[in-house]
PDB file of N, CA and C in Angstrom:
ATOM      1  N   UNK A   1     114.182  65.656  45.900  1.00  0.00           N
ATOM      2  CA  UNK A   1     113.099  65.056  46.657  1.00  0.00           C
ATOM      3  C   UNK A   1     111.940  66.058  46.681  1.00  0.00           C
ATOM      4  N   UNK A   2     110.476  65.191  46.511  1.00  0.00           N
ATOM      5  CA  UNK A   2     109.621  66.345  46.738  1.00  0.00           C
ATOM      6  C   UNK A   2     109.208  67.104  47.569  1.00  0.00           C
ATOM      7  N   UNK A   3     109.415  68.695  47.529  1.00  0.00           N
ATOM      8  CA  UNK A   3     109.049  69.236  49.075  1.00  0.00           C
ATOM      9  C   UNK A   3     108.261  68.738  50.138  1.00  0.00           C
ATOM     10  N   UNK A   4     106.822  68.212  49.129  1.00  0.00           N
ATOM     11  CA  UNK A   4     105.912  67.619  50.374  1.00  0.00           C
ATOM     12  C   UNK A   4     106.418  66.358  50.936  1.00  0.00           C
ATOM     13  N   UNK A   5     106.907  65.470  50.453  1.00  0.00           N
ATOM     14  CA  UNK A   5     107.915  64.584  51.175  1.00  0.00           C
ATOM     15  C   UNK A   5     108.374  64.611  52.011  1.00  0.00           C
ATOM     16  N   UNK A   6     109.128  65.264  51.527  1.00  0.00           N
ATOM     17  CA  UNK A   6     110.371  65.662  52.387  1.00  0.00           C
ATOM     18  C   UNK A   6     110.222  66.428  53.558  1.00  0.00           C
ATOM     19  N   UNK A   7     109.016  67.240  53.859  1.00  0.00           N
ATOM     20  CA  UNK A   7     108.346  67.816  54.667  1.00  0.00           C
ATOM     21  C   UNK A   7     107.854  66.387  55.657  1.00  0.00           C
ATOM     22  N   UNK A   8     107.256  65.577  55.551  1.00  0.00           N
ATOM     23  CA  UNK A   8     106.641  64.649  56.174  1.00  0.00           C
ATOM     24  C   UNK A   8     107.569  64.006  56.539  1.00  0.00           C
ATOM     25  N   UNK A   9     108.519  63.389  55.834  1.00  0.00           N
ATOM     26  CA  UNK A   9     109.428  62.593  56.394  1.00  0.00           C
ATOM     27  C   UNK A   9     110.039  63.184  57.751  1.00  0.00           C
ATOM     28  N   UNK A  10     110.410  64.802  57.413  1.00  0.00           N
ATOM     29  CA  UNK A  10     111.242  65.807  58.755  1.00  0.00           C
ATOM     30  C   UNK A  10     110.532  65.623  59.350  1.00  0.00           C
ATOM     31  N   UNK A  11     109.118  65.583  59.626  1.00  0.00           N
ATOM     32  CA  UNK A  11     107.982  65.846  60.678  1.00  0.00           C
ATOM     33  C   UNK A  11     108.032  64.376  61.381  1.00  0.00           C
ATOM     34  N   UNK A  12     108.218  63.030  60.546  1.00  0.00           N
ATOM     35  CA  UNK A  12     107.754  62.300  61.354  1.00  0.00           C
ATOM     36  C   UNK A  12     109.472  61.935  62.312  1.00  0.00           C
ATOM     37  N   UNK A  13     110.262  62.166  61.611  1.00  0.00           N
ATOM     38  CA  UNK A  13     111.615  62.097  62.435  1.00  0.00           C
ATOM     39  C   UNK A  13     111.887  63.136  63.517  1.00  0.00           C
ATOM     40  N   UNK A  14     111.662  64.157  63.399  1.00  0.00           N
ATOM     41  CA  UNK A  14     111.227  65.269  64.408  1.00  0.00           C
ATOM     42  C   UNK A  14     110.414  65.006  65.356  1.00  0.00           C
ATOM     43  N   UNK A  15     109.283  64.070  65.467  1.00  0.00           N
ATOM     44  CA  UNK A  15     108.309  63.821  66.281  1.00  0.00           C
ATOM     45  C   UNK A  15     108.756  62.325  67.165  1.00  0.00           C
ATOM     46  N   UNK A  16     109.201  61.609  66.200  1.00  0.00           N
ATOM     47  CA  UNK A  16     110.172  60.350  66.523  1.00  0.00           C
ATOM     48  C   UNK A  16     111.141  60.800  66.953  1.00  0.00           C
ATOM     49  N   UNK A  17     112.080  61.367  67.410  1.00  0.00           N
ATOM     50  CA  UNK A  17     113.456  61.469  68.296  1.00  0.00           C
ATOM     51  C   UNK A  17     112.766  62.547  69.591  1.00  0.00           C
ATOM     52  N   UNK A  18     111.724  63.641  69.152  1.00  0.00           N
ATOM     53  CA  UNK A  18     111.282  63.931  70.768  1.00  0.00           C
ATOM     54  C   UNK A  18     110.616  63.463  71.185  1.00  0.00           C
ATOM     55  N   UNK A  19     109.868  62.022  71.160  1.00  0.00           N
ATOM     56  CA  UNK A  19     108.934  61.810  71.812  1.00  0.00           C
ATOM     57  C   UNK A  19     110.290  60.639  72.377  1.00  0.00           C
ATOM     58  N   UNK A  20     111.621  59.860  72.118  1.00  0.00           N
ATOM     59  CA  UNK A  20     111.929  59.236  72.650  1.00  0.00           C
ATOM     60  C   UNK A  20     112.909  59.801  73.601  1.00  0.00           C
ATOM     61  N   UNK A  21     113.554  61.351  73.120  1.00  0.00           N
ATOM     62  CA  UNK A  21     114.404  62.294  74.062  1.00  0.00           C
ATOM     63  C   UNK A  21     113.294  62.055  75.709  1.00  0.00           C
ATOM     64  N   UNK A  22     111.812  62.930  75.273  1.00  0.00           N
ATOM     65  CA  UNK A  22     111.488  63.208  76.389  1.00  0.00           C
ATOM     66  C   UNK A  22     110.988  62.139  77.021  1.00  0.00           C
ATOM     67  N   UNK A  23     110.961  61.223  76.926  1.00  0.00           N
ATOM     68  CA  UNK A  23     110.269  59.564  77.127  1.00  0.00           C
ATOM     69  C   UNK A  23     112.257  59.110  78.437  1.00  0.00           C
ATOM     70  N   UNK A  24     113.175  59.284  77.973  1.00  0.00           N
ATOM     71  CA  UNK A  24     114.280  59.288  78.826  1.00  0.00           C
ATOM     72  C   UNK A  24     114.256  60.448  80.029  1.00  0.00           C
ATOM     73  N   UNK A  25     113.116  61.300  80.014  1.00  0.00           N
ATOM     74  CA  UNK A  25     113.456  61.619  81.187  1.00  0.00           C
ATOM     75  C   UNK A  25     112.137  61.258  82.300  1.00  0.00           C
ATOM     76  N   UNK A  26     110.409  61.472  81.173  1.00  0.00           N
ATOM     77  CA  UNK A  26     109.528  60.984  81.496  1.00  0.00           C
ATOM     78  C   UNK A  26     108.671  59.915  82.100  1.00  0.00           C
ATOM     79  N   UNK A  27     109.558  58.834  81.477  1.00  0.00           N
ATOM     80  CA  UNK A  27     109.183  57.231  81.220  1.00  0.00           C
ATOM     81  C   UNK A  27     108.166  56.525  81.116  1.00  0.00           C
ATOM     82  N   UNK A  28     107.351  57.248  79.938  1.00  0.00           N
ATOM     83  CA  UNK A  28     106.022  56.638  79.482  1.00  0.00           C
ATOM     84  C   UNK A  28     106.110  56.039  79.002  1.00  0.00           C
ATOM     85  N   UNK A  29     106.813  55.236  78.045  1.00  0.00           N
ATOM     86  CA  UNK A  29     106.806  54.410  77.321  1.00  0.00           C
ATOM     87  C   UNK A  29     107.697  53.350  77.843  1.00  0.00           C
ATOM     88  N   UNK A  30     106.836  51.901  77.664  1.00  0.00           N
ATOM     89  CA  UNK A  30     107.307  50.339  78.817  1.00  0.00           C
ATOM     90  C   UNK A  30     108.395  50.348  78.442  1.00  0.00           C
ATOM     91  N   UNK A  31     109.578  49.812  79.053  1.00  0.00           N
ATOM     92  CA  UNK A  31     110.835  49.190  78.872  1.00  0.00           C
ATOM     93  C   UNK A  31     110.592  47.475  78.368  1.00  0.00           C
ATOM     94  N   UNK A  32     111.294  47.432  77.243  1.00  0.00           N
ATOM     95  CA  UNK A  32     111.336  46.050  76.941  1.00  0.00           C
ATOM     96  C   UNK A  32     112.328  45.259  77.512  1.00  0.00           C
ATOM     97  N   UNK A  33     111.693  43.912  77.772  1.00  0.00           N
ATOM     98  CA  UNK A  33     113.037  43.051  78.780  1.00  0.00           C
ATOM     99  C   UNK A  33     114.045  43.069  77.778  1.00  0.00           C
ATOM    100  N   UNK A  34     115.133  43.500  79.013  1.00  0.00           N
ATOM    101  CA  UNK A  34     116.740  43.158  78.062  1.00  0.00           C
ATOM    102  C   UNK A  34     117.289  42.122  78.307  1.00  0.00           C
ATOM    103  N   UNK A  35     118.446  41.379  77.338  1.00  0.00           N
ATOM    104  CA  UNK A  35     119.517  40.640  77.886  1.00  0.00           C
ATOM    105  C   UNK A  35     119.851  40.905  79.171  1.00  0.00           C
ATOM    106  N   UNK A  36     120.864  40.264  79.542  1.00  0.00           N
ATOM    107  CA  UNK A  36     122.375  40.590  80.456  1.00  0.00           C
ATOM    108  C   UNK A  36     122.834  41.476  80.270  1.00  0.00           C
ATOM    109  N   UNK A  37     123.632  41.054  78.687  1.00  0.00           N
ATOM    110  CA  UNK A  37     124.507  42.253  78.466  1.00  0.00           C
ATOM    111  C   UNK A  37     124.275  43.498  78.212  1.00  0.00           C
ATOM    112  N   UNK A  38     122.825  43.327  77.479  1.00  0.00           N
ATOM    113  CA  UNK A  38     121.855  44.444  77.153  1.00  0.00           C
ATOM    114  C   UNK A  38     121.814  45.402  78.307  1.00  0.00           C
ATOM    115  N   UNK A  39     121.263  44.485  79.670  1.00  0.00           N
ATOM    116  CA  UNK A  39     120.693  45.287  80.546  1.00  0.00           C
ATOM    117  C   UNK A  39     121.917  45.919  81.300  1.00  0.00           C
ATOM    118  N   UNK A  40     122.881  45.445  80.861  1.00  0.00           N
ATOM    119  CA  UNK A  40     124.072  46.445  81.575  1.00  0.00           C
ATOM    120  C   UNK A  40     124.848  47.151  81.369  1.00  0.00           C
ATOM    121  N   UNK A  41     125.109  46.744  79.818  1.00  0.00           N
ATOM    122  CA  UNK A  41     125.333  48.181  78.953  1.00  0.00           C
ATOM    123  C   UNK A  41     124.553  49.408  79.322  1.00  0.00           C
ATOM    124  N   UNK A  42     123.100  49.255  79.082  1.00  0.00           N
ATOM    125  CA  UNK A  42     121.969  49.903  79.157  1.00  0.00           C
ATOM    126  C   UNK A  42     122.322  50.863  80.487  1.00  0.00           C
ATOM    127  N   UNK A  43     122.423  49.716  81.652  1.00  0.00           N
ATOM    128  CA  UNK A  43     122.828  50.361  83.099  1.00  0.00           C
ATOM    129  C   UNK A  43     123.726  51.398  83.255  1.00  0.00           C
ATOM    130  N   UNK A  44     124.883  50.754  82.267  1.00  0.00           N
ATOM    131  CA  UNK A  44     125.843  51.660  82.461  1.00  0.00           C
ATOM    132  C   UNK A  44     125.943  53.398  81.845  1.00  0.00           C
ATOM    133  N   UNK A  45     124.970  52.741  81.047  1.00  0.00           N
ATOM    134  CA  UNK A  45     124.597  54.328  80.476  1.00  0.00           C
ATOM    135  C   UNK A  45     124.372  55.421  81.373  1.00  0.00           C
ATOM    136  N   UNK A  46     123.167  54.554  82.117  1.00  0.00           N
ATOM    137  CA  UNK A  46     121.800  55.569  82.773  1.00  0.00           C
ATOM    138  C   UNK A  46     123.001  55.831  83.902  1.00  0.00           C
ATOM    139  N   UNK A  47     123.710  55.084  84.624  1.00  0.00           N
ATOM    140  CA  UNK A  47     124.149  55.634  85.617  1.00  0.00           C
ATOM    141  C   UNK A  47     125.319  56.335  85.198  1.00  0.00           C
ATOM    142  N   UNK A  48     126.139  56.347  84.054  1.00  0.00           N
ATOM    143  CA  UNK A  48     126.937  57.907  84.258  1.00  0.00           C
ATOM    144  C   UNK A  48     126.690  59.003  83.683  1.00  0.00           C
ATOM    145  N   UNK A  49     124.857  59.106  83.459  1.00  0.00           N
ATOM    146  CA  UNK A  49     124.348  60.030  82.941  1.00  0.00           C
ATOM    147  C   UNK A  49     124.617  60.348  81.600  1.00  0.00           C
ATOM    148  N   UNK A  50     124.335  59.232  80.730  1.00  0.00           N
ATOM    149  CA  UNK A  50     125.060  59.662  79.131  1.00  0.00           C
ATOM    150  C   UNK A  50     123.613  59.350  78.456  1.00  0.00           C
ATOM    151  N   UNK A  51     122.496  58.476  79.283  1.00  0.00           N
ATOM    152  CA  UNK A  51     121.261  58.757  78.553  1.00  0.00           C
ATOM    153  C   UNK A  51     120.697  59.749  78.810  1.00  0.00           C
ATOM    154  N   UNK A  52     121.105  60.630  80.001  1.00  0.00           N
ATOM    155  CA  UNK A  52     120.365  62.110  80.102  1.00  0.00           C
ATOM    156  C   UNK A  52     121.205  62.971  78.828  1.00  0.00           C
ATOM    157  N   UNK A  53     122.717  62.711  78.658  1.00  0.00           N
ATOM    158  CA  UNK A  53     122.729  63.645  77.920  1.00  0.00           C
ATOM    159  C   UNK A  53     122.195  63.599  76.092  1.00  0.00           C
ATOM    160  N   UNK A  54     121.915  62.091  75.895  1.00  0.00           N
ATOM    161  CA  UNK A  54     121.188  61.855  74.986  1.00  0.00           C
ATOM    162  C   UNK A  54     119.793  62.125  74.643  1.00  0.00           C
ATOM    163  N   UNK A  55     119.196  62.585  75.470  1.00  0.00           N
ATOM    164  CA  UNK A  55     117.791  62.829  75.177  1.00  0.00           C
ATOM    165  C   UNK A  55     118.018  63.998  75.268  1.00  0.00           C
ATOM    166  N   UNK A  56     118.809  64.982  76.030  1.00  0.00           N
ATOM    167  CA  UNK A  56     118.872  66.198  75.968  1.00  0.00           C
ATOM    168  C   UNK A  56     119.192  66.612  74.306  1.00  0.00           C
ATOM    169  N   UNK A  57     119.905  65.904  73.616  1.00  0.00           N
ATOM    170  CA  UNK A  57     120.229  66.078  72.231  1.00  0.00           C
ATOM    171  C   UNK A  57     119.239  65.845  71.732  1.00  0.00           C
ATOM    172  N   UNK A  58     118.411  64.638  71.758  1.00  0.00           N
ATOM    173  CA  UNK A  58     116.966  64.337  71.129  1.00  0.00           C
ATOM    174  C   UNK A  58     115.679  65.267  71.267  1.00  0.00           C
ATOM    175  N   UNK A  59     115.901  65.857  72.115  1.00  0.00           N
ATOM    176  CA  UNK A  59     114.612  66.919  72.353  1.00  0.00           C
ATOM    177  C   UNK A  59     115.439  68.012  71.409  1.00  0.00           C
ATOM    178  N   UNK A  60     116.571  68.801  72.116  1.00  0.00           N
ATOM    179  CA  UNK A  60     116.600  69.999  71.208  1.00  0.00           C
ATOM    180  C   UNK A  60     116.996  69.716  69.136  1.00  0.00           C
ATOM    181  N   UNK A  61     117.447  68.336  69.339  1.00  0.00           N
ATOM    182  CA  UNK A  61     117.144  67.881  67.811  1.00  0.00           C
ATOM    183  C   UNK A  61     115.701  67.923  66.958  1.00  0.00           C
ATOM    184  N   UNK A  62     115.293  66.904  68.017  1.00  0.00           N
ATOM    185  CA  UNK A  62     113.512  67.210  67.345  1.00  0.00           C
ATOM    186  C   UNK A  62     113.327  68.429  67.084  1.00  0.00           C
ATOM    187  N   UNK A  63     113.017  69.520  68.047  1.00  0.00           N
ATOM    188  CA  UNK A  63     112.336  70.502  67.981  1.00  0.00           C
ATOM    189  C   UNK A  63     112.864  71.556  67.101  1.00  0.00           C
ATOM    190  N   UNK A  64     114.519  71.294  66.526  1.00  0.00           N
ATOM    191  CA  UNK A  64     114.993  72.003  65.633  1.00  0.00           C
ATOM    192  C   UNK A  64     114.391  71.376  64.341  1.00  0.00           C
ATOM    193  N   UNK A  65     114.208  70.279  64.276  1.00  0.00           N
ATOM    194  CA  UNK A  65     113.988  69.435  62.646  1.00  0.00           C
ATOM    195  C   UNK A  65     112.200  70.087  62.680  1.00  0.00           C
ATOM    196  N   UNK A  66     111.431  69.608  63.851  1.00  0.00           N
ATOM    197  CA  UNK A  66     110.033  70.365  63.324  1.00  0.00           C
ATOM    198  C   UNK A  66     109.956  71.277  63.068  1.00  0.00           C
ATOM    199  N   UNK A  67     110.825  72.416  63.640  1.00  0.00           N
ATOM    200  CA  UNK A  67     110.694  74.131  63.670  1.00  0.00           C
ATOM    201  C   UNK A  67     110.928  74.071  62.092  1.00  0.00           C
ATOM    202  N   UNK A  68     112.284  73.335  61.577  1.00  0.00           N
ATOM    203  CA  UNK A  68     113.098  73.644  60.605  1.00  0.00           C
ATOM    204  C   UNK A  68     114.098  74.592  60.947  1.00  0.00           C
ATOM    205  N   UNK A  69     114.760  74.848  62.485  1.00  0.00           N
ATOM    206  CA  UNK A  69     115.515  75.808  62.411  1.00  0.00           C
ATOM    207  C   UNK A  69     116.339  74.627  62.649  1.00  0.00           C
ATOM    208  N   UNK A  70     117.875  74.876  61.846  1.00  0.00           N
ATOM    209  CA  UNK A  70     119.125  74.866  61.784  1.00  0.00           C
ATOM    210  C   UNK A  70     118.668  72.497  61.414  1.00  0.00           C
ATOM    211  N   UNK A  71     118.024  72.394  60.968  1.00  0.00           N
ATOM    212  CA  UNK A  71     117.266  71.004  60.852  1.00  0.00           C
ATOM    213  C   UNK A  71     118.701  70.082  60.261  1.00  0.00           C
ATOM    214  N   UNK A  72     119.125  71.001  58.940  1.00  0.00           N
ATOM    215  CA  UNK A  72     120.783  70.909  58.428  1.00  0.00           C
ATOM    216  C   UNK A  72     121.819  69.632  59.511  1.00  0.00           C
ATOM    217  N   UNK A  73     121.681  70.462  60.454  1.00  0.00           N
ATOM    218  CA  UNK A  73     122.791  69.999  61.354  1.00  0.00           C
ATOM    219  C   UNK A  73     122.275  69.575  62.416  1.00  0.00           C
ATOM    220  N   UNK A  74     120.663  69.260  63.203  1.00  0.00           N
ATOM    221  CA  UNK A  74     120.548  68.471  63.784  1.00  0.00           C
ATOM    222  C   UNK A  74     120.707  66.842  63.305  1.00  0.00           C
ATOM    223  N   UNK A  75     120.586  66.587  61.703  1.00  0.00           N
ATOM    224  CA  UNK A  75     119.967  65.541  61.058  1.00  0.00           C
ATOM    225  C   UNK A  75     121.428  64.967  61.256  1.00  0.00           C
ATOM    226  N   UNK A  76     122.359  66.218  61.045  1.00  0.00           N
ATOM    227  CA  UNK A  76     124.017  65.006  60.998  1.00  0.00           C
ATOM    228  C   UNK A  76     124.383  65.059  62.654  1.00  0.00           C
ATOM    229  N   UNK A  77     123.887  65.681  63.435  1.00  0.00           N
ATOM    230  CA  UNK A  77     124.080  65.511  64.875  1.00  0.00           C
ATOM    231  C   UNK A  77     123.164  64.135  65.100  1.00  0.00           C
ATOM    232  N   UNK A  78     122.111  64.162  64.808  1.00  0.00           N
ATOM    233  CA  UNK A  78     121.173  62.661  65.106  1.00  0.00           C
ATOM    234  C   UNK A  78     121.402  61.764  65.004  1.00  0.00           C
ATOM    235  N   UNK A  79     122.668  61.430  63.798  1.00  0.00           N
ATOM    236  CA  UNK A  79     123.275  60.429  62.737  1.00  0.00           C
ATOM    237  C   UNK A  79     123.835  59.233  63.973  1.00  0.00           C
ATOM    238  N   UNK A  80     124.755  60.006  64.785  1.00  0.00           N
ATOM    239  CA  UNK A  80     125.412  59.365  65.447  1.00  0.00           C
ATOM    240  C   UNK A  80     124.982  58.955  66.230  1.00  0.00           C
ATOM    241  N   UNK A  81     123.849  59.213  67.005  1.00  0.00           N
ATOM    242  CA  UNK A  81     122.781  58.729  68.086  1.00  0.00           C
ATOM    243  C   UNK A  81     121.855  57.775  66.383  1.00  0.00           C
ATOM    244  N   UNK A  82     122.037  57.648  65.926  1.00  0.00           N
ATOM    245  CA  UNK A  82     120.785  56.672  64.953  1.00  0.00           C
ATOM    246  C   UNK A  82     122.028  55.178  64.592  1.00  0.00           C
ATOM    247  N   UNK A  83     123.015  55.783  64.617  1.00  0.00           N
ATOM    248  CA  UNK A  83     123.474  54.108  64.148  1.00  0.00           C
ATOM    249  C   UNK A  83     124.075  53.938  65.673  1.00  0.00           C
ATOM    250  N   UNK A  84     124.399  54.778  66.967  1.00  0.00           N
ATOM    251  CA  UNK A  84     124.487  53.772  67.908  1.00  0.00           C
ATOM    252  C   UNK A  84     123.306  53.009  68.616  1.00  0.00           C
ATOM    253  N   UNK A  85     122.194  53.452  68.208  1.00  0.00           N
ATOM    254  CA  UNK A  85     120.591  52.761  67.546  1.00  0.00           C
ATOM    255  C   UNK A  85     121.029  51.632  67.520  1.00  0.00           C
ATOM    256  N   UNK A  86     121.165  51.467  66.249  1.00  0.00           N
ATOM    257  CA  UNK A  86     121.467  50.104  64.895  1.00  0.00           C
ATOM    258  C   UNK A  86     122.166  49.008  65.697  1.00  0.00           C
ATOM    259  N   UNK A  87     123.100  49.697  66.237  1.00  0.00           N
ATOM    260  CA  UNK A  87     124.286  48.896  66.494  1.00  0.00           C
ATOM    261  C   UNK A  87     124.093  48.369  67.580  1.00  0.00           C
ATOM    262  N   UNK A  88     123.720  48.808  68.530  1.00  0.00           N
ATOM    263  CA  UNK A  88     123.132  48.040  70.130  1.00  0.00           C
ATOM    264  C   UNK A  88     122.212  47.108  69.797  1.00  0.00           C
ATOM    265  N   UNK A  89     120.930  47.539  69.212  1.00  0.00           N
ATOM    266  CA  UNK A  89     120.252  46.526  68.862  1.00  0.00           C
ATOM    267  C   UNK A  89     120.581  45.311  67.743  1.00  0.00           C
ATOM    268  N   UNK A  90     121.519  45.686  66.688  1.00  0.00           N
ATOM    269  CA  UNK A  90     122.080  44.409  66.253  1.00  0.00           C
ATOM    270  C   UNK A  90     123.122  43.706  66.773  1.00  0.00           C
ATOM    271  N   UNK A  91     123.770  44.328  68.002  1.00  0.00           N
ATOM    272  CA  UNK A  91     124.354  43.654  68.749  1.00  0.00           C
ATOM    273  C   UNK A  91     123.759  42.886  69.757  1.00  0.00           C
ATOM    274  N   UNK A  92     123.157  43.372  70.735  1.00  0.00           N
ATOM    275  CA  UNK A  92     122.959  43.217  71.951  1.00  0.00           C
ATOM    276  C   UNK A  92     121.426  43.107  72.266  1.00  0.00           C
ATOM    277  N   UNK A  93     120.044  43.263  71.350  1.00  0.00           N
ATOM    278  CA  UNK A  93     118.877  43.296  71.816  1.00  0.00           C
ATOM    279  C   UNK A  93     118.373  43.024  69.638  1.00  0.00           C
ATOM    280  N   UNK A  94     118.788  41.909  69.265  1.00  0.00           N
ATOM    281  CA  UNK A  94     117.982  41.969  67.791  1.00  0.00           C
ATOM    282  C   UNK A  94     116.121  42.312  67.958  1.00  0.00           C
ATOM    283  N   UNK A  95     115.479  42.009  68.901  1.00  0.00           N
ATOM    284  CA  UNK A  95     114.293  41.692  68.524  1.00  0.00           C
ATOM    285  C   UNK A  95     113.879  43.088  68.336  1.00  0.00           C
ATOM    286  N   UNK A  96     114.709  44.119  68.854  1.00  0.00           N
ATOM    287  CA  UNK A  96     113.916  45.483  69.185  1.00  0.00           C
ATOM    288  C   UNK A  96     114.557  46.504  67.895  1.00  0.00           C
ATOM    289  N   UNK A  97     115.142  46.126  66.865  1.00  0.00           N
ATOM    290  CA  UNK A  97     115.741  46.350  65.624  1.00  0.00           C
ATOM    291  C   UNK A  97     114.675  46.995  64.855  1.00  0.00           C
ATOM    292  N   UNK A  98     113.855  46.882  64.877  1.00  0.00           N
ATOM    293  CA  UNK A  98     112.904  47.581  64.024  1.00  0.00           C
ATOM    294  C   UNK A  98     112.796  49.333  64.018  1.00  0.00           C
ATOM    295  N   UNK A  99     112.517  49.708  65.839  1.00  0.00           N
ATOM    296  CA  UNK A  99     112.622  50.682  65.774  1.00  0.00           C
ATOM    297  C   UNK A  99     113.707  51.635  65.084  1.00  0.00           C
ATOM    298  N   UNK A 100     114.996  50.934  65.799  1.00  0.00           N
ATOM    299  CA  UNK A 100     115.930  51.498  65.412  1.00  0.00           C
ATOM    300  C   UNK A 100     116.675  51.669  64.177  1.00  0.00           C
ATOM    301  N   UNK A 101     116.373  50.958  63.266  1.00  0.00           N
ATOM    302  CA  UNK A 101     116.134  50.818  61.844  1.00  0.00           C
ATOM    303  C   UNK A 101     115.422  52.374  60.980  1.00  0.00           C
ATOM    304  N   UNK A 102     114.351  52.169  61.923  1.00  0.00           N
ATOM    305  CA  UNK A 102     113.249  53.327  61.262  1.00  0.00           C
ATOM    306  C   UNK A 102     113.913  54.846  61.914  1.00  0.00           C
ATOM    307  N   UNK A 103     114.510  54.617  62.547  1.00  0.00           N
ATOM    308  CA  UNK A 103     115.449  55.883  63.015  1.00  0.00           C
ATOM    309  C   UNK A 103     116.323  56.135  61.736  1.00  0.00           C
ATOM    310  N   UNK A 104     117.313  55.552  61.771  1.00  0.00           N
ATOM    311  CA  UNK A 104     118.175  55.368  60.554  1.00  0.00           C
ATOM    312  C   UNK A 104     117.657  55.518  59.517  1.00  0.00           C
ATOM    313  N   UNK A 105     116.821  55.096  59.017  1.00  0.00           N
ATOM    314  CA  UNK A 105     116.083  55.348  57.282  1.00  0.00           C
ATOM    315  C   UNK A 105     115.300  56.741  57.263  1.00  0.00           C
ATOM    316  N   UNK A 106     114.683  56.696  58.197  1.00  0.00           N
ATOM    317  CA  UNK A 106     114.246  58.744  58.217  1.00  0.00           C
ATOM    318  C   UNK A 106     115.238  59.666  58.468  1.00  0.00           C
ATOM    319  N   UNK A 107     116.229  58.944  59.052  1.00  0.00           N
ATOM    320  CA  UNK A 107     117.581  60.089  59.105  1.00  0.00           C
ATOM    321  C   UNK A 107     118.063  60.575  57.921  1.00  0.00           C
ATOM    322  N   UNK A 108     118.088  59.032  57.707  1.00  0.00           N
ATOM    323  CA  UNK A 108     119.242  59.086  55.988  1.00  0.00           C
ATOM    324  C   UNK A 108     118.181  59.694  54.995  1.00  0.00           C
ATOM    325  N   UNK A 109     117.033  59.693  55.118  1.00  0.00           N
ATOM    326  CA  UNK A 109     116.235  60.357  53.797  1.00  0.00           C
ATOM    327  C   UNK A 109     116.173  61.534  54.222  1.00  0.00           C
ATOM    328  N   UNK A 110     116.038  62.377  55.402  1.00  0.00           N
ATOM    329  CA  UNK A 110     116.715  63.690  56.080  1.00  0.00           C
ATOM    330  C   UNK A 110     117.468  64.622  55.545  1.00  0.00           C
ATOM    331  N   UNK A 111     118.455  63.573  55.931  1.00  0.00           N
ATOM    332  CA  UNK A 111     119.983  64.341  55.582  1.00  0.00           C
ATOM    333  C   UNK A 111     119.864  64.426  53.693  1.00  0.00           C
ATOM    334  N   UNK A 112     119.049  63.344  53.050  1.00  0.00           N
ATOM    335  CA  UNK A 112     119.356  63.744  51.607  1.00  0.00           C
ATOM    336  C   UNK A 112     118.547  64.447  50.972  1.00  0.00           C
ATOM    337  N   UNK A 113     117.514  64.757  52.073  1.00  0.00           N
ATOM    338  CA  UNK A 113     116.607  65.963  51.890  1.00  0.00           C
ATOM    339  C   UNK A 113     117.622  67.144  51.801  1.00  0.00           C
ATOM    340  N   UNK A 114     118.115  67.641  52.560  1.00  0.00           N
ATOM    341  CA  UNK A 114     119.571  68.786  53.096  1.00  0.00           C
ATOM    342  C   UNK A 114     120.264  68.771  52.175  1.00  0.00           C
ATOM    343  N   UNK A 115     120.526  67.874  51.476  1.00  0.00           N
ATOM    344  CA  UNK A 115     121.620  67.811  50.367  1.00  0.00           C
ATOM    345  C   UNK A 115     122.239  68.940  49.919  1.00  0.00           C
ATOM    346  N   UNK A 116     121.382  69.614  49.847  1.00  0.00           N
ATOM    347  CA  UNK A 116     121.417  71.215  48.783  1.00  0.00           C
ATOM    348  C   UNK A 116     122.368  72.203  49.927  1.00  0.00           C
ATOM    349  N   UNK A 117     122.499  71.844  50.965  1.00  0.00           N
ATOM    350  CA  UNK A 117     123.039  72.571  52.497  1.00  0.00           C
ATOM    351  C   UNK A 117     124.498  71.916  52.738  1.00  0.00           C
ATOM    352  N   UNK A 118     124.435  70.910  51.791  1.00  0.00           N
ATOM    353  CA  UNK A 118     125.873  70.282  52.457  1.00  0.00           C
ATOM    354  C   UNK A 118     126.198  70.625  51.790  1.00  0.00           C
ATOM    355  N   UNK A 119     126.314  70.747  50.019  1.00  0.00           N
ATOM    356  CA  UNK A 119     126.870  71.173  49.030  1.00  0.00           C
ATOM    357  C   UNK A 119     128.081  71.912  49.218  1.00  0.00           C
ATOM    358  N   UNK A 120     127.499  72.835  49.555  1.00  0.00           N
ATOM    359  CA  UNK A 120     129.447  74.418  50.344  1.00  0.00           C
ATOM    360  C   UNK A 120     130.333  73.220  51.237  1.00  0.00           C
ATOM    361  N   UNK A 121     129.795  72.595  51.853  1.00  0.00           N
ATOM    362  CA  UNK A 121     130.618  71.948  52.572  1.00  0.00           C
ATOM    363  C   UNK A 121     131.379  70.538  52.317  1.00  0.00           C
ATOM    364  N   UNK A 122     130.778  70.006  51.251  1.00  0.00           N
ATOM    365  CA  UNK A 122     131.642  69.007  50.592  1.00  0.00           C
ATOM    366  C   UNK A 122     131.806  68.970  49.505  1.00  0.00           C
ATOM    367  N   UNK A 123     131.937  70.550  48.857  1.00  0.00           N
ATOM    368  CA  UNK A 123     133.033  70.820  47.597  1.00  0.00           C
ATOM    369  C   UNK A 123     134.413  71.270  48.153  1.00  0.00           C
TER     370      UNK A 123
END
């Protein structure tokens, strides 16, 4: 991939997961109406504190992927916060799929940016 690419892509995924880390503790950005089930899944999150500890991952993720320090292993730490993304919203909220989509596709072009880093580790 080309460095400058691949540079932009980290930057805009880096800028995209802290602006939504610190947005969970901030709350600048509107809440879209949820389902039922949506809104209580959702509930159940916030109240046993598992979206605080998710944004806590999203901030020090971002700010590792912009720095570029240790970016490697925030991108496969992010992974799992990007398809339970996918998956809520293709479960439980389709209309709001977009975002979370665009999480997932800057991840995955991320991580195959890194490629060259996983190498030792999946020979």
């Amino acid at each position: 991939m080309n460095s400058k690419v691949f540079m932009v892509l980290r930057i805009l995924l880096g800028i995209f997961v802290l602006v939504f880390g610190v947005n969970k503790f901030a709350d600048f950005l509107p809440m879209p109406e949820l389902s039922a089930e949506a809104g209580a899944y959702f509930g159940a999150l916030s109240s046993s504190k598992t979206l605080m500890l998710v944004g806590i991952v999203e901030i020090v993720a971002g700010l590792a992927i912009l720095l570029d320090k240790f970016g490697a292993l925030m991108a496969i730490i992010l992974m799992s916060i990007s398809v339970n993304a996918v998956l809520f919203h293709a479960v439980l909220d389709p209309g709001g799929i977009g975002g979370a989509a665009a999480l997932l596709i800057l991840n995955i072009a991320v991580l195959y940016g890194y490629k060259d880093k996983y190498k030792a580790l999946l020979s």
